[in-house]
Protein backbone atom coordinates (compact mmCIF):
# COMPACT_ATOMS: atom_id res chain seq x y z
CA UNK A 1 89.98 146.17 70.68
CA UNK A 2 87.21 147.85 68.50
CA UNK A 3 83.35 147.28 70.08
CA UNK A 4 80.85 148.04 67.96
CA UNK A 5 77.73 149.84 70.79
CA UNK A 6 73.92 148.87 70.15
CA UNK A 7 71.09 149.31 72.25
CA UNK A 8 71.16 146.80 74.97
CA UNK A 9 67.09 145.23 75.28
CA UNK A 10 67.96 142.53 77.57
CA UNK A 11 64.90 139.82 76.85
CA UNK A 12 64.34 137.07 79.03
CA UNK A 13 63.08 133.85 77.11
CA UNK A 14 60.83 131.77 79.74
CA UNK A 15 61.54 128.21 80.88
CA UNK A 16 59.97 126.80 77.60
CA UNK A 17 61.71 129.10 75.36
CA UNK A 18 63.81 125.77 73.92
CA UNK A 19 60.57 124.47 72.91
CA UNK A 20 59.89 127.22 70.56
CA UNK A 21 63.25 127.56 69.39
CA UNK A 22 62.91 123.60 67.79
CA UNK A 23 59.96 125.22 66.55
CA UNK A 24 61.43 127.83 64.22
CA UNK A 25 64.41 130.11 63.51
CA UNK A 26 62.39 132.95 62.60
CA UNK A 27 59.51 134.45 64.37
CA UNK A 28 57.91 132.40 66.67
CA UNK A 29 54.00 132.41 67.51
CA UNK A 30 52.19 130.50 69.63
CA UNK A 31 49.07 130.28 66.80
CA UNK A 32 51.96 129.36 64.69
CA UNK A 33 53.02 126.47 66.49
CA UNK A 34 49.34 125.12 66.63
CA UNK A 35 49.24 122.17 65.11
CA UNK A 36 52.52 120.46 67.14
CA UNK A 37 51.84 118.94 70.48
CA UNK A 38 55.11 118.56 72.54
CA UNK A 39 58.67 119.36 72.19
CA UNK A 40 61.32 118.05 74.89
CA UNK A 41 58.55 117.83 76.80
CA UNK A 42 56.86 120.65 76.51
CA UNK A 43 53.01 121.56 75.22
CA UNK A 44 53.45 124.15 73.14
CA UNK A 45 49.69 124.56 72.82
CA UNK A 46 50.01 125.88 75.87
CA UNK A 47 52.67 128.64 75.50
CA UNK A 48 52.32 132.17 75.10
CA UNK A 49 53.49 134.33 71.87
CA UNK A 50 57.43 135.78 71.88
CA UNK A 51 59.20 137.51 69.30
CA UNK A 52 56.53 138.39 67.12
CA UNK A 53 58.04 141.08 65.48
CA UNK A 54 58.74 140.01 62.01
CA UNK A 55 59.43 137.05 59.59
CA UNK A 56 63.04 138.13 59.80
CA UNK A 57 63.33 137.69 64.15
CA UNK A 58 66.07 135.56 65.48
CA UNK A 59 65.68 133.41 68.47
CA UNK A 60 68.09 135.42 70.44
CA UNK A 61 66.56 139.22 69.32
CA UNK A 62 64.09 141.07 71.52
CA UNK A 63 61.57 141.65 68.24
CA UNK A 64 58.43 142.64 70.21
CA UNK A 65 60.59 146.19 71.82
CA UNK A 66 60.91 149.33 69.52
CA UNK A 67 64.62 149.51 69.90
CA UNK A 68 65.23 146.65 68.60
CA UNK A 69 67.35 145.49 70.86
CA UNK A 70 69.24 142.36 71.13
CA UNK A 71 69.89 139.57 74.46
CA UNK A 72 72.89 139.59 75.91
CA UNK A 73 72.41 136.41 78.01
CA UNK A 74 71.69 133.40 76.72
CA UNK A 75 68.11 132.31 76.46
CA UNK A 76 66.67 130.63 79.45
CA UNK A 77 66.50 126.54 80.05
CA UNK A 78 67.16 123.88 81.81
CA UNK A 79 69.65 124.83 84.48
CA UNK A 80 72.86 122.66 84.19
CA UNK A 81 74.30 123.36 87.90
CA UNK A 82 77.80 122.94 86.91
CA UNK A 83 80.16 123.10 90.25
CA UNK A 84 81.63 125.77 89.80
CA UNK A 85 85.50 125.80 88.47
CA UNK A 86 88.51 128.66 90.03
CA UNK A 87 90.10 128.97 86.49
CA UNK A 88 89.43 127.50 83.40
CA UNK A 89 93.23 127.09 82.44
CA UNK A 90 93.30 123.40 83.80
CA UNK A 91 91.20 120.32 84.32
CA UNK A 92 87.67 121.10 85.97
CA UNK A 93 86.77 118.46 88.93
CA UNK A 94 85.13 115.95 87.35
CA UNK A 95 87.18 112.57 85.92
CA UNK A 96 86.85 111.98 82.29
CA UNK A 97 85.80 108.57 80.47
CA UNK A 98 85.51 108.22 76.44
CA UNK A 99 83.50 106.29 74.69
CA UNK A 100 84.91 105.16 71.13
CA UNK A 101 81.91 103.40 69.98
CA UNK A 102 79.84 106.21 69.93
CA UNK A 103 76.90 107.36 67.51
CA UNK A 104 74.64 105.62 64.91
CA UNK A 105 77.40 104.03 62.97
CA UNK A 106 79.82 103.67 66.35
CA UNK A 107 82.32 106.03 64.55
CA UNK A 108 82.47 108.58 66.72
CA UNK A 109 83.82 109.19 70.14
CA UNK A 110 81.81 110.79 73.56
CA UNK A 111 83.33 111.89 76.51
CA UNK A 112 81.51 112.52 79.40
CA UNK A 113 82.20 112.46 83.37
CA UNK A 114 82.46 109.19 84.68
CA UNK A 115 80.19 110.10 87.50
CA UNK A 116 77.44 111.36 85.14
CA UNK A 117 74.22 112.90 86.62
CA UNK A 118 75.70 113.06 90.03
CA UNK A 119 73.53 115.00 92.69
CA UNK A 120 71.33 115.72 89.53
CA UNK A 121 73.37 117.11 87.47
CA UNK A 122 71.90 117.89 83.79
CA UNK A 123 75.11 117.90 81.58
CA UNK A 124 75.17 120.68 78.58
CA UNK A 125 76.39 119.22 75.25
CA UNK A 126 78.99 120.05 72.34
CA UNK A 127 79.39 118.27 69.12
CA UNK A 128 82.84 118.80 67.56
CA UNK A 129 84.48 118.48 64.40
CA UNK A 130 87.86 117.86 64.05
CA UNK A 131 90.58 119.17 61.18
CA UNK A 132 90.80 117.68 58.01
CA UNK A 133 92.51 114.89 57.79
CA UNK A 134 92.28 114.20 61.80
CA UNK A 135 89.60 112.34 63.71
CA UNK A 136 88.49 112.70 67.35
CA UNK A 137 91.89 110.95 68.32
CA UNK A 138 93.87 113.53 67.72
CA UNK A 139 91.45 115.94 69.95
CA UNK A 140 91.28 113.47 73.06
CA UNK A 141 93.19 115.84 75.30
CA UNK A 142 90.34 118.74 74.04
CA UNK A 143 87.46 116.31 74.58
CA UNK A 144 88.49 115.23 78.25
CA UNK A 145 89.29 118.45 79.40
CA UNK A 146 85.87 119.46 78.71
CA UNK A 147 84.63 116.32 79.99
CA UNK A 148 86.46 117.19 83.35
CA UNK A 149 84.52 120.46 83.47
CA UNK A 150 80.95 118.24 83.25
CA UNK A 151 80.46 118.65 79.55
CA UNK A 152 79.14 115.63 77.30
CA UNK A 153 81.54 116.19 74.30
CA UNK A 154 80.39 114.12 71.00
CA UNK A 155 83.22 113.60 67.96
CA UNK A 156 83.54 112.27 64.65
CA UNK A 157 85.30 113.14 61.41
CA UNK A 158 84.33 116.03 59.00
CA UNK A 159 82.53 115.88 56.11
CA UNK A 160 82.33 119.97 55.79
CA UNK A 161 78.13 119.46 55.18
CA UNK A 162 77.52 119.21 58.93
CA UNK A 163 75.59 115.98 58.72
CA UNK A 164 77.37 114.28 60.85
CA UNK A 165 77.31 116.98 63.60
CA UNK A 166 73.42 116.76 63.51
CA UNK A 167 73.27 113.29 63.38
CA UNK A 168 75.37 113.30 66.42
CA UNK A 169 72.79 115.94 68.25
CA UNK A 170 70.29 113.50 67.07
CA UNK A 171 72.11 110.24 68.34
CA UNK A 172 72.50 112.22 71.87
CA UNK A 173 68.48 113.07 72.42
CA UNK A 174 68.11 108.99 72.04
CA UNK A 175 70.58 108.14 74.34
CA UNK A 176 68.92 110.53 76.96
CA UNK A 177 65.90 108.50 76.36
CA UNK A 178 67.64 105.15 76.18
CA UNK A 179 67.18 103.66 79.35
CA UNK A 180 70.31 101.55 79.12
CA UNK A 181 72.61 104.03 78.27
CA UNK A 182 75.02 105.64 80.73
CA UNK A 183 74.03 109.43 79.25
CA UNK A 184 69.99 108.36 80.30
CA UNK A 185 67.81 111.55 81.24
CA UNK A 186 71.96 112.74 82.28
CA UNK A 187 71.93 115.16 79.13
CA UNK A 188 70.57 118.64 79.36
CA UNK A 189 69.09 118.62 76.11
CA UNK A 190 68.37 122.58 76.07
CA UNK A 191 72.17 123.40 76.41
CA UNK A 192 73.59 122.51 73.13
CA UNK A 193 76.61 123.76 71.06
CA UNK A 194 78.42 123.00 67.99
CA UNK A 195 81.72 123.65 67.39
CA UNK A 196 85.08 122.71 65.23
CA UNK A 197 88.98 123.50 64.27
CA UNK A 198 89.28 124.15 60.71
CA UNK A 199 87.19 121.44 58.52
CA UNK A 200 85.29 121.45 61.69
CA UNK A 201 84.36 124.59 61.27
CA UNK A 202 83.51 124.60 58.44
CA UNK A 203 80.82 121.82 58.72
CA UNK A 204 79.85 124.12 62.04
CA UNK A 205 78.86 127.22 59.63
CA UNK A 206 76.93 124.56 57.50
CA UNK A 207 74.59 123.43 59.99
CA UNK A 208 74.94 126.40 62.16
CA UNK A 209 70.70 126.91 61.55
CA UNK A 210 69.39 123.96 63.63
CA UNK A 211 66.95 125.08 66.08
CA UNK A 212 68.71 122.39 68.73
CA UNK A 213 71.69 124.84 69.17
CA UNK A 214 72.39 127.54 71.47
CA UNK A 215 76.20 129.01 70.52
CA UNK A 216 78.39 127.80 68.06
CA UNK A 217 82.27 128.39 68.50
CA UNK A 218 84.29 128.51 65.47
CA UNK A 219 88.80 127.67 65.51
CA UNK A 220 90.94 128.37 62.31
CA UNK A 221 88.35 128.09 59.99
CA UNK A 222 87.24 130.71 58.14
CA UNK A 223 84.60 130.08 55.36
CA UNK A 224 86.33 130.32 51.89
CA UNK A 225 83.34 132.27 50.20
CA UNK A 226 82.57 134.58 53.31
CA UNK A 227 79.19 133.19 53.59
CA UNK A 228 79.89 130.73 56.27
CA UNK A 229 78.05 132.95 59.05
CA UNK A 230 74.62 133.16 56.80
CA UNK A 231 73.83 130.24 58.50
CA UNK A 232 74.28 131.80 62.38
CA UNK A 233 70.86 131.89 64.43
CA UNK A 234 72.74 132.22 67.86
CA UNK A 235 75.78 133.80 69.66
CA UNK A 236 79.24 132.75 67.83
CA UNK A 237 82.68 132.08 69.37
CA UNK A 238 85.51 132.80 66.25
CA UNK A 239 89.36 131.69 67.27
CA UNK A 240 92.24 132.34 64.45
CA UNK A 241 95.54 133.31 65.12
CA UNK A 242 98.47 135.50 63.87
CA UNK A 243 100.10 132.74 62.27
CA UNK A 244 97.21 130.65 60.79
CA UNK A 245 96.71 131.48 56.88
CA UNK A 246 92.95 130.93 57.79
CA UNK A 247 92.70 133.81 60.12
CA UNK A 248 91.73 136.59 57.13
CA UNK A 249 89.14 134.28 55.98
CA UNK A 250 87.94 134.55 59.65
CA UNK A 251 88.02 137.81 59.64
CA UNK A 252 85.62 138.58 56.41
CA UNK A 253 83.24 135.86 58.63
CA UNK A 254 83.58 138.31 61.21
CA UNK A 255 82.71 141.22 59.44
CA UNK A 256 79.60 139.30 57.30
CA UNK A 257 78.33 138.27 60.39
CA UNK A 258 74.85 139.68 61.98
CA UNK A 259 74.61 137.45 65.24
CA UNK A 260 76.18 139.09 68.39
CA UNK A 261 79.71 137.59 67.99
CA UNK A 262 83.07 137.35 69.96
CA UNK A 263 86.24 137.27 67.39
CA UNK A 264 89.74 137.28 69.40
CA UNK A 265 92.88 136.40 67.00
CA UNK A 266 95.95 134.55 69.68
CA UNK A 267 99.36 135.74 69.37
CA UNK A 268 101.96 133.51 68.56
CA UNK A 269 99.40 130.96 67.19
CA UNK A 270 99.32 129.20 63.76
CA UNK A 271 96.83 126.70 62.57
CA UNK A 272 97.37 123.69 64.08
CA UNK A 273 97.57 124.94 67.68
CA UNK A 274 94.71 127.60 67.48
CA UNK A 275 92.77 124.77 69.57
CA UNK A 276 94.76 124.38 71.84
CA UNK A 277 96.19 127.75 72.72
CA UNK A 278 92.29 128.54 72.53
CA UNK A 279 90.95 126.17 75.32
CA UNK A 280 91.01 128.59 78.32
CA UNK A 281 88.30 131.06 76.11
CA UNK A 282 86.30 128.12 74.91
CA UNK A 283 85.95 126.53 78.15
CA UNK A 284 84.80 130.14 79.35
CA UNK A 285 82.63 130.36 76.59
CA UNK A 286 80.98 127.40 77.27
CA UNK A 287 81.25 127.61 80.88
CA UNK A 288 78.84 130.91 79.95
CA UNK A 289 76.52 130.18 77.34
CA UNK A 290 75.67 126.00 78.09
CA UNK A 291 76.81 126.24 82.35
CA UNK A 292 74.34 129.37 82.76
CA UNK A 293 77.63 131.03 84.09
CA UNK A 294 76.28 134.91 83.30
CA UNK A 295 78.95 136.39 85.08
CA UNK A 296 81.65 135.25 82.64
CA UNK A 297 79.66 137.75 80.02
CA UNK A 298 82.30 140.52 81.62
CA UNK A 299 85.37 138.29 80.51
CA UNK A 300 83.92 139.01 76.66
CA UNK A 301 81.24 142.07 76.76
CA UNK A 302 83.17 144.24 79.07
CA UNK A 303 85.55 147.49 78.40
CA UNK A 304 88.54 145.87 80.21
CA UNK A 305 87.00 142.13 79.31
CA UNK A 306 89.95 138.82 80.21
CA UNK A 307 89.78 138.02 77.20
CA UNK A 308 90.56 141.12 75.06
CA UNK A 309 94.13 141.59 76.12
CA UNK A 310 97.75 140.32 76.80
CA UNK A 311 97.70 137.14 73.82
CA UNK A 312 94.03 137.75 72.70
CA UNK A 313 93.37 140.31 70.54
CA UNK A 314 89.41 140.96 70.42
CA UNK A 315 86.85 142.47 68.88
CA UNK A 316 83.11 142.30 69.16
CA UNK A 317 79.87 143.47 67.77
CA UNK A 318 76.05 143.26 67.75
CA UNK A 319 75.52 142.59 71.24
């Protein structure tokens, strides 16, 4: 395991830091944001300046310190209050439902617990792509075992150009505001990721700048240009394996990329079951960055981290 050491700033975004991420990608001001009124919710007239240091700042750098430093946690929101799971290797306590109507044009599929929004639960998001030539069928073991750990887990097929990934963000903020909808004011619209296997990754990198995100988690599909990670404004998850011919395309992401980033390659793992050999570390991964689950950051960031042995080989950088 190689680890790449910078100096740790550790900068705590306040409760309204998702409104000023929707704002921008870059720096953020609050003379800047002026002329908007509300976003979720919140007046940004009202909100104080962070990350002023330059036209080049990311959401999740610590711009305004002298070191330069970078967060190591991710940015502060809506808490989703998750209960809390004993291993991430199996089914999480909630019971899965699916929707296969779902989205604008009812071709996609949602999965979400069938006891939504219990005891006020505020359930974090992830929009998916699946493999080329697959649709959200042939991931409906992936999207109710996320569903079982309270995740709201959107679906629908490919097109590599990510449209359909934002649409599907889009899709999920009107259903949270869709009084007859079973995902109304249920959806915790601060917490959300996008993700894919192969294809679906690729269509991840391609919309991988949206200000709605907070992580995006990447599985057997390595850009073919090694410019897929230009894109990256937050924290990135990238799976391959030993056997998958798309792992060295992975790995010139990995080295391209300038966003604090997790890489771990799974032994005896080829293309087609990089997914689901890789569910324990995505389920961790999201139990951390969309749960508010900080201390699974030693099960990445960590010396003797869970995930950087035994069948994960790992490397990381730019935290």
């Amino acid at each position: 395991m190689k680890q790449i050491n910078l100096n740790i700033a550790k900068f705590s975004l306040s409760a309204v830091a998702a409104a000023l991420l929707a704002l921008s990608v870059g720096s953020v001001q609050a003379g800047s944001a002026a002329s908007q009124q509300t976003v979720a919710g919140v007046n940004v007239n009202e909100l104080v300046a962070i990350n002023v240091g330059g036209d080049n700042c990311r959401p999740w750098q610590d711009c305004d310190d002298d070191d330069g430093g970078v967060i190591v946690t991710p940015p502060e929101g809506e808490d989703s209050d998750l209960p809390a799971v004993s291993s991430v290797e199996r089914n999480g306590p909630y019971t899965p439902t699916i929707d296969k109507n779902a989205g604008s044009g009812r071709q996609g599929w949602v999965a979400y617990p069938r006891n939504i929004g219990q005891d006020g639960v505020k359930h974090p998001v992830l929009v998916w792509g699946p493999g080329a030539g697959t649709g959200p069928a042939e991931y409906e073991w992936f999207l109710e075992r996320l569903a079982s750990h309270g995740f709201i887990v959107y679906s629908e097929v490919s097109t590599s150009s990510g449209s359909e990934l934002k649409s599907a963000i889009t899709w999920l903020q009107q259903q949270n505001e869709n009084a007859s909808s079973p995902l109304y004011q249920n959806i915790n619209v601060s917490r959300i990721a996008a993700g894919g296997h192969s294809r679906g990754s690729i269509s991840t990198f391609a919309m991988a700048d949206d200000p709605r995100l907070t992580t995006t988690i990447h599985v057997a599909g390595g850009s073919f240009d090694g410019n897929g990670s230009d894109n990256l404004r937050n924290p990135a998850l990238y799976v391959g394996g030993t056997e998958d011919f798309a792992t060295s395309n992975a790995t010139r992401d990995y080295q391209n990329t300038d966003v604090p980033v997790f890489f771990t390659i799974l032994d005896d793992t080829d293309h087609i079951t990089a997914t689901r050999n890789g569910m324990p570390i995505i389920t961790a991964w999201l139990r951390w960055y969309l749960a508010g689950e900080d201390e699974r950051k030693a099960d990445f960031i960590a010396p003797n981290c869970t995930y950087c042995s035994g069948i994960y080989d790992s490397e990381y950088k730019n935290w």
